[in-house]
PDB file of N, CA and C in Angstrom:
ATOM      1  N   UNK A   1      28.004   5.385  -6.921  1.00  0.00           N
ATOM      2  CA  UNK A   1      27.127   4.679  -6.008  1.00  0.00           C
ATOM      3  C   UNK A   1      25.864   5.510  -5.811  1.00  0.00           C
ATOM      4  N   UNK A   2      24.596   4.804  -5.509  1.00  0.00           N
ATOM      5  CA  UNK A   2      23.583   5.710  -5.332  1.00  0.00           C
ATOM      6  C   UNK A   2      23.193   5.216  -4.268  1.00  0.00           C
ATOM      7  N   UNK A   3      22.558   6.870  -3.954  1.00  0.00           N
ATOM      8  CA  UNK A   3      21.750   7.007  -2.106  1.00  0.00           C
ATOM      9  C   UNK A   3      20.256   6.144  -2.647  1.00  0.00           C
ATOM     10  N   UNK A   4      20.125   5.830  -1.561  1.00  0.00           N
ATOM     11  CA  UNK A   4      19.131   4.771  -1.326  1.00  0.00           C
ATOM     12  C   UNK A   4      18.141   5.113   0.362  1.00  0.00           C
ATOM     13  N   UNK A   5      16.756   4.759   0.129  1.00  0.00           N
ATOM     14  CA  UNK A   5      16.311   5.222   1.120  1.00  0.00           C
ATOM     15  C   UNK A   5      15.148   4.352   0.924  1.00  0.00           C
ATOM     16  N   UNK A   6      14.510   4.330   2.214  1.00  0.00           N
ATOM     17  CA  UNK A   6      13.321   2.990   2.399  1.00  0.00           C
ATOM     18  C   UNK A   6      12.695   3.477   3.556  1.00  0.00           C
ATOM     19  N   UNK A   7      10.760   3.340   3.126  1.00  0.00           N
ATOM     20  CA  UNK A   7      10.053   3.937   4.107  1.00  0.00           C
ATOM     21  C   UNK A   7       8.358   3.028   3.791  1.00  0.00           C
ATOM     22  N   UNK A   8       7.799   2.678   5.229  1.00  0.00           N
ATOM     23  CA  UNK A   8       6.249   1.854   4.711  1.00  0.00           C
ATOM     24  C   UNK A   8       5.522   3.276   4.253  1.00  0.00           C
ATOM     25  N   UNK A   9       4.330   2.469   3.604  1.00  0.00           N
ATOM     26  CA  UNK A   9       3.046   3.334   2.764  1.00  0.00           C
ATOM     27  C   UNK A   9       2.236   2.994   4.045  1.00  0.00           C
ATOM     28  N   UNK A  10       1.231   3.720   3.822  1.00  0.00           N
ATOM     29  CA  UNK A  10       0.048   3.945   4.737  1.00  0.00           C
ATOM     30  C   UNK A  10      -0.520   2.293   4.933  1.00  0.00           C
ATOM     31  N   UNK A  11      -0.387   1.197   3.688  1.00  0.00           N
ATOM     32  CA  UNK A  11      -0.762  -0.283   3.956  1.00  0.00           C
ATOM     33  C   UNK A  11       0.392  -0.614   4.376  1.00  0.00           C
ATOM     34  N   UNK A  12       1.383  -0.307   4.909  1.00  0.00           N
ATOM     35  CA  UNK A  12       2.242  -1.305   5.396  1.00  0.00           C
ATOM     36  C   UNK A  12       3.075  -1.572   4.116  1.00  0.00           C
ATOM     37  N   UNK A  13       3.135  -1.764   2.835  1.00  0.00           N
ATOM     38  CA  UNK A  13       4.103  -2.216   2.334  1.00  0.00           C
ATOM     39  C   UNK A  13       5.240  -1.323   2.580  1.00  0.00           C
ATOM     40  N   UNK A  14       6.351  -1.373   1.505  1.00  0.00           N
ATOM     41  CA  UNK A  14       7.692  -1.063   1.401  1.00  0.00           C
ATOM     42  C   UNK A  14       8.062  -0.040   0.253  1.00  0.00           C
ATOM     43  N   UNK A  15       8.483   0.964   0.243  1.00  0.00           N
ATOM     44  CA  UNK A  15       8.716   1.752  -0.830  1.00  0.00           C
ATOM     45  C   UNK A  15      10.172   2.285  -0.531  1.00  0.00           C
ATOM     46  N   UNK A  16      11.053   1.827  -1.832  1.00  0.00           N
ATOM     47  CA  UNK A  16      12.603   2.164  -1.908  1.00  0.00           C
ATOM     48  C   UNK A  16      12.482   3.439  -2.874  1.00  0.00           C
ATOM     49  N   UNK A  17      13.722   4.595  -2.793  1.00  0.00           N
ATOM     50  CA  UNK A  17      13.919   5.448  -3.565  1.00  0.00           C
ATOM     51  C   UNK A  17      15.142   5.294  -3.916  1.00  0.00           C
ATOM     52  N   UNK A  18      15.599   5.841  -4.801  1.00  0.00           N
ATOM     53  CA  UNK A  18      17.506   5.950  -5.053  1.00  0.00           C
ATOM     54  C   UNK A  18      17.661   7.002  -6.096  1.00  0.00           C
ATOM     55  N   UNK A  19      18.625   7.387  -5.255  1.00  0.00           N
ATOM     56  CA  UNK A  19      19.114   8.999  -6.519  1.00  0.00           C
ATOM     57  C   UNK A  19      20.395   8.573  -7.379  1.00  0.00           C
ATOM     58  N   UNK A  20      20.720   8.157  -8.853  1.00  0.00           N
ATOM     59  CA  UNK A  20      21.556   7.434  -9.209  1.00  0.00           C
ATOM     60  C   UNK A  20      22.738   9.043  -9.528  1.00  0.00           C
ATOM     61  N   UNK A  21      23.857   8.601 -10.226  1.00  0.00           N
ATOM     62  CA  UNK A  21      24.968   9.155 -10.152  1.00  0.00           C
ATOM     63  C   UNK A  21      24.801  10.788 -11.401  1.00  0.00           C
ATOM     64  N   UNK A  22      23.933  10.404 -11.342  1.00  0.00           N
ATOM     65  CA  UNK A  22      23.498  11.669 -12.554  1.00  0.00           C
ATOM     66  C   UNK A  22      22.510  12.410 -11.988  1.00  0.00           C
ATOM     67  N   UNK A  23      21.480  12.036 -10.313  1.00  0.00           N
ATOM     68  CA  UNK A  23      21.017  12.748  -9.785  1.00  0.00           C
ATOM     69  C   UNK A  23      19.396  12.828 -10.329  1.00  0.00           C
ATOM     70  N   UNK A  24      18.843  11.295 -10.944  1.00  0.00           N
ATOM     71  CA  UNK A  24      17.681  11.149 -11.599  1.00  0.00           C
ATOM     72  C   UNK A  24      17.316  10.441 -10.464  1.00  0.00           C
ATOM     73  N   UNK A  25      15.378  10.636  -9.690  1.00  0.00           N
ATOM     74  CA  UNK A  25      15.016   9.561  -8.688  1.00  0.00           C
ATOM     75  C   UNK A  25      14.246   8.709  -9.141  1.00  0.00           C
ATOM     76  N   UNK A  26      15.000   7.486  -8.878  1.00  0.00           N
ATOM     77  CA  UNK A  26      13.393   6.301  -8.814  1.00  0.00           C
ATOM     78  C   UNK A  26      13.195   5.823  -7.871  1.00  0.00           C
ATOM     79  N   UNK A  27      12.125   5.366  -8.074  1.00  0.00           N
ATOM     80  CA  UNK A  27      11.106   4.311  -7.162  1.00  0.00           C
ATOM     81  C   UNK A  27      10.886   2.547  -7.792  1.00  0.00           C
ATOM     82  N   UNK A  28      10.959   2.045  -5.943  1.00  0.00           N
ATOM     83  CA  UNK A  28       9.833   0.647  -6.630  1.00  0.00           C
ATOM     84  C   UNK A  28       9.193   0.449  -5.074  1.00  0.00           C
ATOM     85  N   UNK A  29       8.080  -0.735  -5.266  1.00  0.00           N
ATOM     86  CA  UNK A  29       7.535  -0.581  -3.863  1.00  0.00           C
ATOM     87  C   UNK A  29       7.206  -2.051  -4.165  1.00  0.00           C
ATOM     88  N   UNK A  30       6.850  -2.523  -2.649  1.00  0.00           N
ATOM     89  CA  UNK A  30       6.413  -3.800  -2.606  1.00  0.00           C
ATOM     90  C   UNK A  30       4.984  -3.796  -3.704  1.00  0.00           C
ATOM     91  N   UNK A  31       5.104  -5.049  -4.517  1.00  0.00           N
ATOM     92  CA  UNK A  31       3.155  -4.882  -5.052  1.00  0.00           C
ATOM     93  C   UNK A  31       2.342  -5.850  -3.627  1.00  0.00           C
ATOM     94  N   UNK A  32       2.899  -6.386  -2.917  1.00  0.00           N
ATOM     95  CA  UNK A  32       1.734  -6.544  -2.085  1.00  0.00           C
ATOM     96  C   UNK A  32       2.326  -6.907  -0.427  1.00  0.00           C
ATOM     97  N   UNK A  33       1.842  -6.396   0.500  1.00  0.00           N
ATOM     98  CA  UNK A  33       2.706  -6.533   1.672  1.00  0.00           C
ATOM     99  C   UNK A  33       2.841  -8.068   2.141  1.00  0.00           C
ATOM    100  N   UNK A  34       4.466  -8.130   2.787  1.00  0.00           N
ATOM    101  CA  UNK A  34       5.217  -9.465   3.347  1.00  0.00           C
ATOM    102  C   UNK A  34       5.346 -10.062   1.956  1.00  0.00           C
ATOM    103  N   UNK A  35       5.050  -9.858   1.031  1.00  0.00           N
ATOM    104  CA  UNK A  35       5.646 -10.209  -0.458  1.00  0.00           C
ATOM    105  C   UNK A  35       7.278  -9.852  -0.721  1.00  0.00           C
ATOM    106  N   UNK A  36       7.884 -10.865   0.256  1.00  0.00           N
ATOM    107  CA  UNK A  36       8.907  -9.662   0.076  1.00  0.00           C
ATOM    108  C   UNK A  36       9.797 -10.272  -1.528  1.00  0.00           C
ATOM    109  N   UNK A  37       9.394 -11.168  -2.401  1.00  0.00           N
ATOM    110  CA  UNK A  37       9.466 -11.218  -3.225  1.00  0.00           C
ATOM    111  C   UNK A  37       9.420 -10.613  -4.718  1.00  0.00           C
ATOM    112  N   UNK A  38       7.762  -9.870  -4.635  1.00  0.00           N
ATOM    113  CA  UNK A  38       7.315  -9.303  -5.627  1.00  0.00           C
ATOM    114  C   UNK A  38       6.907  -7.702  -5.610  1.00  0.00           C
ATOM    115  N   UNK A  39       8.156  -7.169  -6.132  1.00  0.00           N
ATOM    116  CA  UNK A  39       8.492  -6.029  -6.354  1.00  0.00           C
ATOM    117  C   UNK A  39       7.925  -5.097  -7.659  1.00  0.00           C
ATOM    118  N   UNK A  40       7.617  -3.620  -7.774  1.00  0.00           N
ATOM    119  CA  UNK A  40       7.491  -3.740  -9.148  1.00  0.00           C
ATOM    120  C   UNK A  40       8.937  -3.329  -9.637  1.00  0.00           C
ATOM    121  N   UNK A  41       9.108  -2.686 -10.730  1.00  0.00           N
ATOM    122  CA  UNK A  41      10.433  -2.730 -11.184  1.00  0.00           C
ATOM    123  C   UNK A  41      10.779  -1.218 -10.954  1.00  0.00           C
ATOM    124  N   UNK A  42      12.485  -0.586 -11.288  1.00  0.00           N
ATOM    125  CA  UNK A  42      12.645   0.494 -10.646  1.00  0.00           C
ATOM    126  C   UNK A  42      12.212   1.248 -11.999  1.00  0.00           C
ATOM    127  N   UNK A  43      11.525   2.543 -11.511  1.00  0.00           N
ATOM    128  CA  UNK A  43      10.863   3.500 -12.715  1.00  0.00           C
ATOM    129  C   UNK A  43      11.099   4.973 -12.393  1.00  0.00           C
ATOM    130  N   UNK A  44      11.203   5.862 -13.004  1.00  0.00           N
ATOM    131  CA  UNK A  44      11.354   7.206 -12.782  1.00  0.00           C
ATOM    132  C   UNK A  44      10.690   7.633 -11.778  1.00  0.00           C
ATOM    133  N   UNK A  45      10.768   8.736 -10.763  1.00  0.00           N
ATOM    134  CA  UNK A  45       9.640   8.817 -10.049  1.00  0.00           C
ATOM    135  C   UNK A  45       9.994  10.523  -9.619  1.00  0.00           C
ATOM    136  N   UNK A  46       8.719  11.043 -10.198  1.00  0.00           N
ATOM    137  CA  UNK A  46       8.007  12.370 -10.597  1.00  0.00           C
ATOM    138  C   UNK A  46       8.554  13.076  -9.487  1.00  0.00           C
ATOM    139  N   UNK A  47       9.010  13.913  -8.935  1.00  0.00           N
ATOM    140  CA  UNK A  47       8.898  14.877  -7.829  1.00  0.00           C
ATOM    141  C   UNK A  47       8.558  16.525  -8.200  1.00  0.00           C
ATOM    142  N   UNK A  48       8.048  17.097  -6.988  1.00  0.00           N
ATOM    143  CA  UNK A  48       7.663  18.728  -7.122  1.00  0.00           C
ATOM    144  C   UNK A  48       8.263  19.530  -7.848  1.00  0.00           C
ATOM    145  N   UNK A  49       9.885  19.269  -7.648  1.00  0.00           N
ATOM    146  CA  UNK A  49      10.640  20.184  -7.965  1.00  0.00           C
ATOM    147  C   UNK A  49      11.401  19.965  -9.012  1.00  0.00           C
ATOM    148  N   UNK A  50      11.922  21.061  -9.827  1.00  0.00           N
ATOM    149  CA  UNK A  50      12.580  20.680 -11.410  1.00  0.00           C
ATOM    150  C   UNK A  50      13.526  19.908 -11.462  1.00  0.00           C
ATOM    151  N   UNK A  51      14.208  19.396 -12.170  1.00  0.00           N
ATOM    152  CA  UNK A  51      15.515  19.226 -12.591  1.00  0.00           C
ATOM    153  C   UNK A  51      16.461  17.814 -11.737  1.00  0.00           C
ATOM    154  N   UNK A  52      17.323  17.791 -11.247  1.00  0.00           N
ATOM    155  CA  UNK A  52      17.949  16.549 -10.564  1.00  0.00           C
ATOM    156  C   UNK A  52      17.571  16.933  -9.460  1.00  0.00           C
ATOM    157  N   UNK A  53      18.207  15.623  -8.341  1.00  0.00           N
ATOM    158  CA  UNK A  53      17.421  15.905  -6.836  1.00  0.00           C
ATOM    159  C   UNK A  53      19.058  15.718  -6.707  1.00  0.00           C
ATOM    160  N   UNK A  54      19.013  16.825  -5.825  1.00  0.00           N
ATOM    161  CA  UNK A  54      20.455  16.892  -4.804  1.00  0.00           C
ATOM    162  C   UNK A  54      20.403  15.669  -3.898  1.00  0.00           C
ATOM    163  N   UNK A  55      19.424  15.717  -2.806  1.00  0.00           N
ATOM    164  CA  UNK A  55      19.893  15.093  -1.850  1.00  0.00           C
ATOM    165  C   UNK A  55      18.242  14.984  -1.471  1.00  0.00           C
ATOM    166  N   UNK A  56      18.006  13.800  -0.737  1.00  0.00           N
ATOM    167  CA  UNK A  56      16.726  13.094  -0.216  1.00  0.00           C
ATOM    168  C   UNK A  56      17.073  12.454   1.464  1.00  0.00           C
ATOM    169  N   UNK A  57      15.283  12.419   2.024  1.00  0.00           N
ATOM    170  CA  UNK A  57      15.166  11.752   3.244  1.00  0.00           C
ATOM    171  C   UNK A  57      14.386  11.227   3.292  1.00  0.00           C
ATOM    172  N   UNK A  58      13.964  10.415   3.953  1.00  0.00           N
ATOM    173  CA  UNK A  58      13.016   9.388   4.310  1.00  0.00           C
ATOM    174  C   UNK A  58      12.662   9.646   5.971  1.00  0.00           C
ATOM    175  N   UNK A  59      11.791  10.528   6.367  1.00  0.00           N
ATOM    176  CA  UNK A  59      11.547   9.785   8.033  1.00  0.00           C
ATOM    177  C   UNK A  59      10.290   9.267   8.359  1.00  0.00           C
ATOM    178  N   UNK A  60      10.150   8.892   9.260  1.00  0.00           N
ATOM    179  CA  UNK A  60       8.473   8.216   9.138  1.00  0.00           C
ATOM    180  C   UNK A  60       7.325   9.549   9.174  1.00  0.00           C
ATOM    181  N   UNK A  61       6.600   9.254   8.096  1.00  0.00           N
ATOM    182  CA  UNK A  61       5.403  10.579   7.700  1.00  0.00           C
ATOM    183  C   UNK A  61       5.891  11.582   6.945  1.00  0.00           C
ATOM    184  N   UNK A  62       7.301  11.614   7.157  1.00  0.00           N
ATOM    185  CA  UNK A  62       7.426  12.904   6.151  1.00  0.00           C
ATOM    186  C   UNK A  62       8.388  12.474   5.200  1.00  0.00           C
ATOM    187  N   UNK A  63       8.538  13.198   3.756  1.00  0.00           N
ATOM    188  CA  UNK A  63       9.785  12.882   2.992  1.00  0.00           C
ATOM    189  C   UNK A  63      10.071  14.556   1.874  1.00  0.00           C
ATOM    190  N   UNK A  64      11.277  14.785   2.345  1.00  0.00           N
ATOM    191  CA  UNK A  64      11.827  15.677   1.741  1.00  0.00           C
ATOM    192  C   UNK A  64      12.549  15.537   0.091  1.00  0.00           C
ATOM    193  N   UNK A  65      12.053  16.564  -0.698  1.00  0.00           N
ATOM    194  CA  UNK A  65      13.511  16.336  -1.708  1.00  0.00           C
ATOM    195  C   UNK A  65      13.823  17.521  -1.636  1.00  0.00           C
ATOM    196  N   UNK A  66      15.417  17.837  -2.244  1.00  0.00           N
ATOM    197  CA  UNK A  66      15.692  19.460  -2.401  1.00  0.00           C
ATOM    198  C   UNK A  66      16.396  19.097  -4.090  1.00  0.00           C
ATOM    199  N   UNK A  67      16.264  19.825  -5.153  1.00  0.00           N
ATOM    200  CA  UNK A  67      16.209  19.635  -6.229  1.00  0.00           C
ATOM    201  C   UNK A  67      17.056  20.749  -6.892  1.00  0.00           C
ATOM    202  N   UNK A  68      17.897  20.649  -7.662  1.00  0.00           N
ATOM    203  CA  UNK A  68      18.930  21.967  -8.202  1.00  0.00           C
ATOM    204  C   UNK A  68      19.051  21.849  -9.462  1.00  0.00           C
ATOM    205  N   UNK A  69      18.699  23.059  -9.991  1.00  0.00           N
ATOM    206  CA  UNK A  69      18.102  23.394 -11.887  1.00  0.00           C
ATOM    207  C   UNK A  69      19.399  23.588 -12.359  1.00  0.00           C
TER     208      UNK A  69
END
């Protein structure tokens, strides 16, 4: 099962993350706000730190990853 986490962008839309079972993160985000239809699709998504992401948060303004090589 993968962790899953959901937080708005500075416009108000919607941006989901999920760390799948192998510990790779993606992203998708609303493409346009109250669209709650049109999504883009889920894609890799780059972070600071090397290798898999242990464990992630979402709080409003801030978002953590911690990442283990």
């Amino acid at each position: 099962m993968a962790e899953i986490a959901a937080g708005e962008l500075t416009d108000g839309r919607v941006q989901v993350w999920k760390v799948d079972k192998e510990g790779n993160l993606h992203s998708r985000h609303q493409e346009v706000k109250e669209a709650h239809l049109e999504w883009t699709p889920w894609s890799p998504f780059e972070h600071p730190g090397k290798g898999k992401v242990r464990s992630f948060r979402s709080e409003e303004h801030t978002s953590e990853l911690q990442s283990h090589h």
